[in-house]
Protein backbone atom coordinates (compact mmCIF):
# COMPACT_ATOMS: atom_id res chain seq x y z
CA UNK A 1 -81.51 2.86 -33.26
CA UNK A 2 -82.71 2.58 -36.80
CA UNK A 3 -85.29 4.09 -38.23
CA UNK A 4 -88.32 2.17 -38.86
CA UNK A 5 -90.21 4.50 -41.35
CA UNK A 6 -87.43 4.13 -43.79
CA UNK A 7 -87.85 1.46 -46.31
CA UNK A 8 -86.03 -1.44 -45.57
CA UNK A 9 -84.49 -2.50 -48.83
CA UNK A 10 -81.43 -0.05 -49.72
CA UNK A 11 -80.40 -0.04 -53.12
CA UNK A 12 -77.41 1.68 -54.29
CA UNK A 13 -75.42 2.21 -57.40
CA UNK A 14 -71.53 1.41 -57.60
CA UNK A 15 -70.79 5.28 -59.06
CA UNK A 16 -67.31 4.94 -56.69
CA UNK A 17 -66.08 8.19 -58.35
CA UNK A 18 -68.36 9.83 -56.06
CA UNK A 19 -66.39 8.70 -53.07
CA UNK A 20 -62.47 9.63 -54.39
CA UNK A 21 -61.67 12.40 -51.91
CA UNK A 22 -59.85 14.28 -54.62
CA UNK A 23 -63.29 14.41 -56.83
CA UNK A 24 -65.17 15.62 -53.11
CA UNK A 25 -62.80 17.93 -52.44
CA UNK A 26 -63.28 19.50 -56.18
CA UNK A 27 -66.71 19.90 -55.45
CA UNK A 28 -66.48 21.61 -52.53
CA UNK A 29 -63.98 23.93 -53.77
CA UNK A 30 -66.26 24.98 -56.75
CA UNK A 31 -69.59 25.25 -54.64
CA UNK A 32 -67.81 27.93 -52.70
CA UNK A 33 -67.35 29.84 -55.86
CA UNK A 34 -63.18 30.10 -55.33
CA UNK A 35 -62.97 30.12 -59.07
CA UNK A 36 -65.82 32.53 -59.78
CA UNK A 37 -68.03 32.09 -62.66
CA UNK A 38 -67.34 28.92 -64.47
CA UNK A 39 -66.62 29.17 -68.21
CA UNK A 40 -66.16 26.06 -69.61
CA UNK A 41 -65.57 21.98 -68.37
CA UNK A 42 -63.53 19.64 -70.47
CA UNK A 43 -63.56 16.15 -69.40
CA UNK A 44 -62.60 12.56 -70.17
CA UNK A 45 -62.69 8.76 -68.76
CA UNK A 46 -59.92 6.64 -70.64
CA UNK A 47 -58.48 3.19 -70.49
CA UNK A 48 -56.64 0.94 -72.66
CA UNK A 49 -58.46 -2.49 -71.81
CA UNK A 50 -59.29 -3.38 -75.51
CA UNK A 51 -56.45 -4.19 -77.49
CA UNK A 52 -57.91 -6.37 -80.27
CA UNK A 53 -60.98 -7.53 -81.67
CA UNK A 54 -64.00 -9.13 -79.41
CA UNK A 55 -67.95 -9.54 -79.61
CA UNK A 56 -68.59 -10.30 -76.15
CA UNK A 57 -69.97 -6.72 -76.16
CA UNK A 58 -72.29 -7.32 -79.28
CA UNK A 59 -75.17 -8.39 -77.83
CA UNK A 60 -74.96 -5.63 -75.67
CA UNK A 61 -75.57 -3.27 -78.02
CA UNK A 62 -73.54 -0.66 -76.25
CA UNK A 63 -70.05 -0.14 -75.10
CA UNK A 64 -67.51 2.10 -73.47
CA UNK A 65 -70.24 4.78 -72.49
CA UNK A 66 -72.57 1.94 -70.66
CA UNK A 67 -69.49 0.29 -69.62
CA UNK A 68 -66.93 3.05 -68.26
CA UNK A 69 -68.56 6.61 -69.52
CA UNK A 70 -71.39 5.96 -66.97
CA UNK A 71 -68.83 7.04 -64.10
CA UNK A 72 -67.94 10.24 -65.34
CA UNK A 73 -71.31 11.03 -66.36
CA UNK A 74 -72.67 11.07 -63.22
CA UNK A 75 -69.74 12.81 -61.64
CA UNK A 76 -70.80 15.82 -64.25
CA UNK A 77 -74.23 15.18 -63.37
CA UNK A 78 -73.24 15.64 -59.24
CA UNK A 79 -70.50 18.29 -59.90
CA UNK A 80 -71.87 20.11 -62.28
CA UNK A 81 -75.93 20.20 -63.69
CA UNK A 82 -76.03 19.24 -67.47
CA UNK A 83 -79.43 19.55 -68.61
CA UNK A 84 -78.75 19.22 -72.26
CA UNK A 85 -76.82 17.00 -75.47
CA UNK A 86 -75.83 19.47 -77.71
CA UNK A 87 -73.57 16.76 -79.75
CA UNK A 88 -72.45 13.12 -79.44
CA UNK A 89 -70.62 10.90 -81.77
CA UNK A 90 -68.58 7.46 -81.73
CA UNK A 91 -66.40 5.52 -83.08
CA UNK A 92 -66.15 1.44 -83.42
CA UNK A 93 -62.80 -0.25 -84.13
CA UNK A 94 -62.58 -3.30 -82.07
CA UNK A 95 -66.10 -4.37 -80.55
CA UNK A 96 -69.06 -3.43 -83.21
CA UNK A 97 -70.18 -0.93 -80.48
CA UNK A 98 -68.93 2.37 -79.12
CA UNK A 99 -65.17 2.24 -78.41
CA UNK A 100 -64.77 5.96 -78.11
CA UNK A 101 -67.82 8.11 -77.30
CA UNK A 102 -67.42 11.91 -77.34
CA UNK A 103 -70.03 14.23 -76.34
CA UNK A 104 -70.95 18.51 -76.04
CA UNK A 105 -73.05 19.23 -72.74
CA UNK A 106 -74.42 22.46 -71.98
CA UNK A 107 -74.63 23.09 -67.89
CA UNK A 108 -78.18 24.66 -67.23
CA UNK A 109 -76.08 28.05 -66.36
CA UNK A 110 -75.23 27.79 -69.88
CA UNK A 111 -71.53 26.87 -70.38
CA UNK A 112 -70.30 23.70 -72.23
CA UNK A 113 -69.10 20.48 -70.84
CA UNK A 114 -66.71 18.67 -73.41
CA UNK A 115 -67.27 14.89 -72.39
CA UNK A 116 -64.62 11.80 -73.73
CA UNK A 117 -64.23 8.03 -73.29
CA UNK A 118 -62.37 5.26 -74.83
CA UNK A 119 -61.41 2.10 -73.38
CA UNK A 120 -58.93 1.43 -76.54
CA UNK A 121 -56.48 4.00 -75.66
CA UNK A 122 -53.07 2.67 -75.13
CA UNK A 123 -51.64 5.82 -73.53
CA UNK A 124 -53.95 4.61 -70.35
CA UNK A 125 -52.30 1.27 -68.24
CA UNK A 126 -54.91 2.16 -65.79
CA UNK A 127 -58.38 3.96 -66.47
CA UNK A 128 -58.13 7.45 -66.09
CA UNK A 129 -60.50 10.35 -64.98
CA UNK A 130 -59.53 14.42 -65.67
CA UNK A 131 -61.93 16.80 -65.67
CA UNK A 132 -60.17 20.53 -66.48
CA UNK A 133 -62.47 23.35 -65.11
CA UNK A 134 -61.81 26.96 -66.69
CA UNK A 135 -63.42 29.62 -64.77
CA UNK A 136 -63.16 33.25 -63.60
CA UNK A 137 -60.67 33.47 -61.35
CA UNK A 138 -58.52 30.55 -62.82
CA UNK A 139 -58.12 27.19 -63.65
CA UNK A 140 -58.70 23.97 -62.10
CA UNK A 141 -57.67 19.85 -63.15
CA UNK A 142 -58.60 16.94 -60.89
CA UNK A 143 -58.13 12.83 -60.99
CA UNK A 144 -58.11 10.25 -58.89
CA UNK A 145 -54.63 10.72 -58.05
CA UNK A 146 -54.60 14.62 -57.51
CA UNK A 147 -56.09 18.08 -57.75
CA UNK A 148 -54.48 21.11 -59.71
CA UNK A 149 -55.45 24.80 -59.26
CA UNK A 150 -53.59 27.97 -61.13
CA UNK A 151 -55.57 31.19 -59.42
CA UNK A 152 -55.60 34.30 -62.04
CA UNK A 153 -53.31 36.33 -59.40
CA UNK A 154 -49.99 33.35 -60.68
CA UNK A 155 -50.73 31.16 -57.28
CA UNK A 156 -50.11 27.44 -57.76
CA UNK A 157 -52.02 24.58 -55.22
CA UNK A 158 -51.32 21.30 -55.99
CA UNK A 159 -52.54 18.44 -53.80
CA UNK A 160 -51.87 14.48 -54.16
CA UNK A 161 -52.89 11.01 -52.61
CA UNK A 162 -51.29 11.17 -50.09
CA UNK A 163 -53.23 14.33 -48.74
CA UNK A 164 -56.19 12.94 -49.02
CA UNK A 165 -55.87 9.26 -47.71
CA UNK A 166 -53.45 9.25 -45.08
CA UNK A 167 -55.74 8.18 -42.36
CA UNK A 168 -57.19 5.26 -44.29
CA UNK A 169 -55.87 1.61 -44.54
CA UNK A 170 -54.16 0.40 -47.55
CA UNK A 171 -55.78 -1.60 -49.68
CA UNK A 172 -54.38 -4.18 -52.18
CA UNK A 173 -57.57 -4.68 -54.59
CA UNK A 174 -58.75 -1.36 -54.95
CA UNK A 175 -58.17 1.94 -54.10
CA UNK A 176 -59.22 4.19 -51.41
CA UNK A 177 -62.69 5.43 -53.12
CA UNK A 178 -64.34 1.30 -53.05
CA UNK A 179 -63.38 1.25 -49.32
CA UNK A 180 -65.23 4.98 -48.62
CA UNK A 181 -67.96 3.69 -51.17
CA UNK A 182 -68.31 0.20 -49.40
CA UNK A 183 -68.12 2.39 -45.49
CA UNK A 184 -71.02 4.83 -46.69
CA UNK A 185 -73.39 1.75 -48.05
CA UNK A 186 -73.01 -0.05 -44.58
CA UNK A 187 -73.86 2.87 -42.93
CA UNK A 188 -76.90 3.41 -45.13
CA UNK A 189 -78.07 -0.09 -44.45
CA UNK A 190 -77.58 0.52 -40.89
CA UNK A 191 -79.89 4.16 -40.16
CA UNK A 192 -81.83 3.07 -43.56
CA UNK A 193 -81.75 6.09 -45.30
CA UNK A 194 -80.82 6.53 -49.06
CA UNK A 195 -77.14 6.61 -50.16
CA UNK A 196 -75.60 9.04 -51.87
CA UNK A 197 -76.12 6.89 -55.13
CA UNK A 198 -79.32 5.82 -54.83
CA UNK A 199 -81.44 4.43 -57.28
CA UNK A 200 -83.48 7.84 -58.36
CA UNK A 201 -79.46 9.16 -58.46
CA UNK A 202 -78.73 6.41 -61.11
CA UNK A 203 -81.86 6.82 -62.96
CA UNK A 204 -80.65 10.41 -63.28
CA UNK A 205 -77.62 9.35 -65.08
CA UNK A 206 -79.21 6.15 -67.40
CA UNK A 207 -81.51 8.76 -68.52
CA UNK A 208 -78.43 10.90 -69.94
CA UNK A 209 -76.84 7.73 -71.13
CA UNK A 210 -79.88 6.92 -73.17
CA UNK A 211 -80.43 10.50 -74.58
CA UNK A 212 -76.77 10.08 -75.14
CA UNK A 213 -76.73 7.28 -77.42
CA UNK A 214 -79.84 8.69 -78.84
CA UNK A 215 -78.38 11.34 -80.22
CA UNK A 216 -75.43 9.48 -81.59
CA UNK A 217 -77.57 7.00 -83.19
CA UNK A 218 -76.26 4.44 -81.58
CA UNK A 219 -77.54 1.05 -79.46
């Protein structure tokens, strides 16, 4: 039966990083303090879609960090809790705007969060997501496509696709993560209650965006 007190109009960002199994399972592993004390975050969103020179960004204003930064910024914001821009700086070779947008974090516990994007980086057929956790008890590396840990005792976990979507359908357009994404918004619709990436979730991360770009003196 669904809820009547809940508003009827669901509105929900498309932050499909959120839904990648590997990025959930990261999460998980973290909250439960396996690694200890966390130490430092490096991170970075990369792609190689701009090759040459274009202005259909211009008018924009803004670039990679709107356009493909936004992801990983809120999987920081989800993962993690940074709370403050100690650096940010960018660099314009193609578009007039931010091609490559690189960023210091601090987490509110107090250790850094090294943040990167491009979207002119040719090493990257495919966008990219890493983000490298250092911590106590060892070390920790996650993408889409797999999840790394090296324990401080020499033990070695390494975990792939295949672990993690095994039970779902394949899917030609997309991966895995649109399908959970698309699942968990019909089911909001259905009980009416707020996603996961609801709209005060991706006000959250706009906010950091701005202060972001604020910072760099950019759009």
């Amino acid at each position: 039966m669904i809820n009547k007190k809940k508003p009827g109009t669901i509105v929900m960002f498309g932050f499909q990083k959120r839904f990648a199994l590997t990025f959930r399972h990261a999460k998980k592993l973290l909250n439960s303090g396996v690694l200890g004390e966390i130490y430092e975050v490096e991170s970075y969103i990369r792609s190689g879609d701009i090759v040459r020179e274009t202005t259909r960004f211009k008018h924009l204003g803004r670039g990679v960090l709107l356009d493909l930064g936004v992801h990983l910024i809120n999987l920081l914001q989800w993962i993690f809790n940074p709370v403050k821009v100690l650096s940010a700086n960018y660099k314009s070779k193609y578009t007039g705007v931010d091609d490559e947008f690189n960023a210091e974090l601090e987490d509110k516990t107090g250790f850094p969060i090294s943040f990167s994007t491009s979207w002119i980086d040719q090493r990257f057929r495919l966008p990219e997501t890493m983000i490298h956790v250092i911590a106590e008890k060892g070390e920790l590396w996650v993408t889409e496509d797999h999840l790394r840990i090296n324990r401080e005792n020499g033990e070695k976990e390494a975990y792939y696709r295949p672990h993690y979507y095994s039970g779902y359908p394949p899917v030609n357009l997309a991966d895995q993560e649109y399908t959970i994404e698309d699942i968990h918004f019909l089911n909001s619709i259905a009980t009416r209650t707020s996603p996961k990436t609801s709209l005060e979730d991706g006000l959250k991360t706009m906010m950091l965006i701005d202060e972001l770009y604020r910072v760099a003196g950019a759009g």
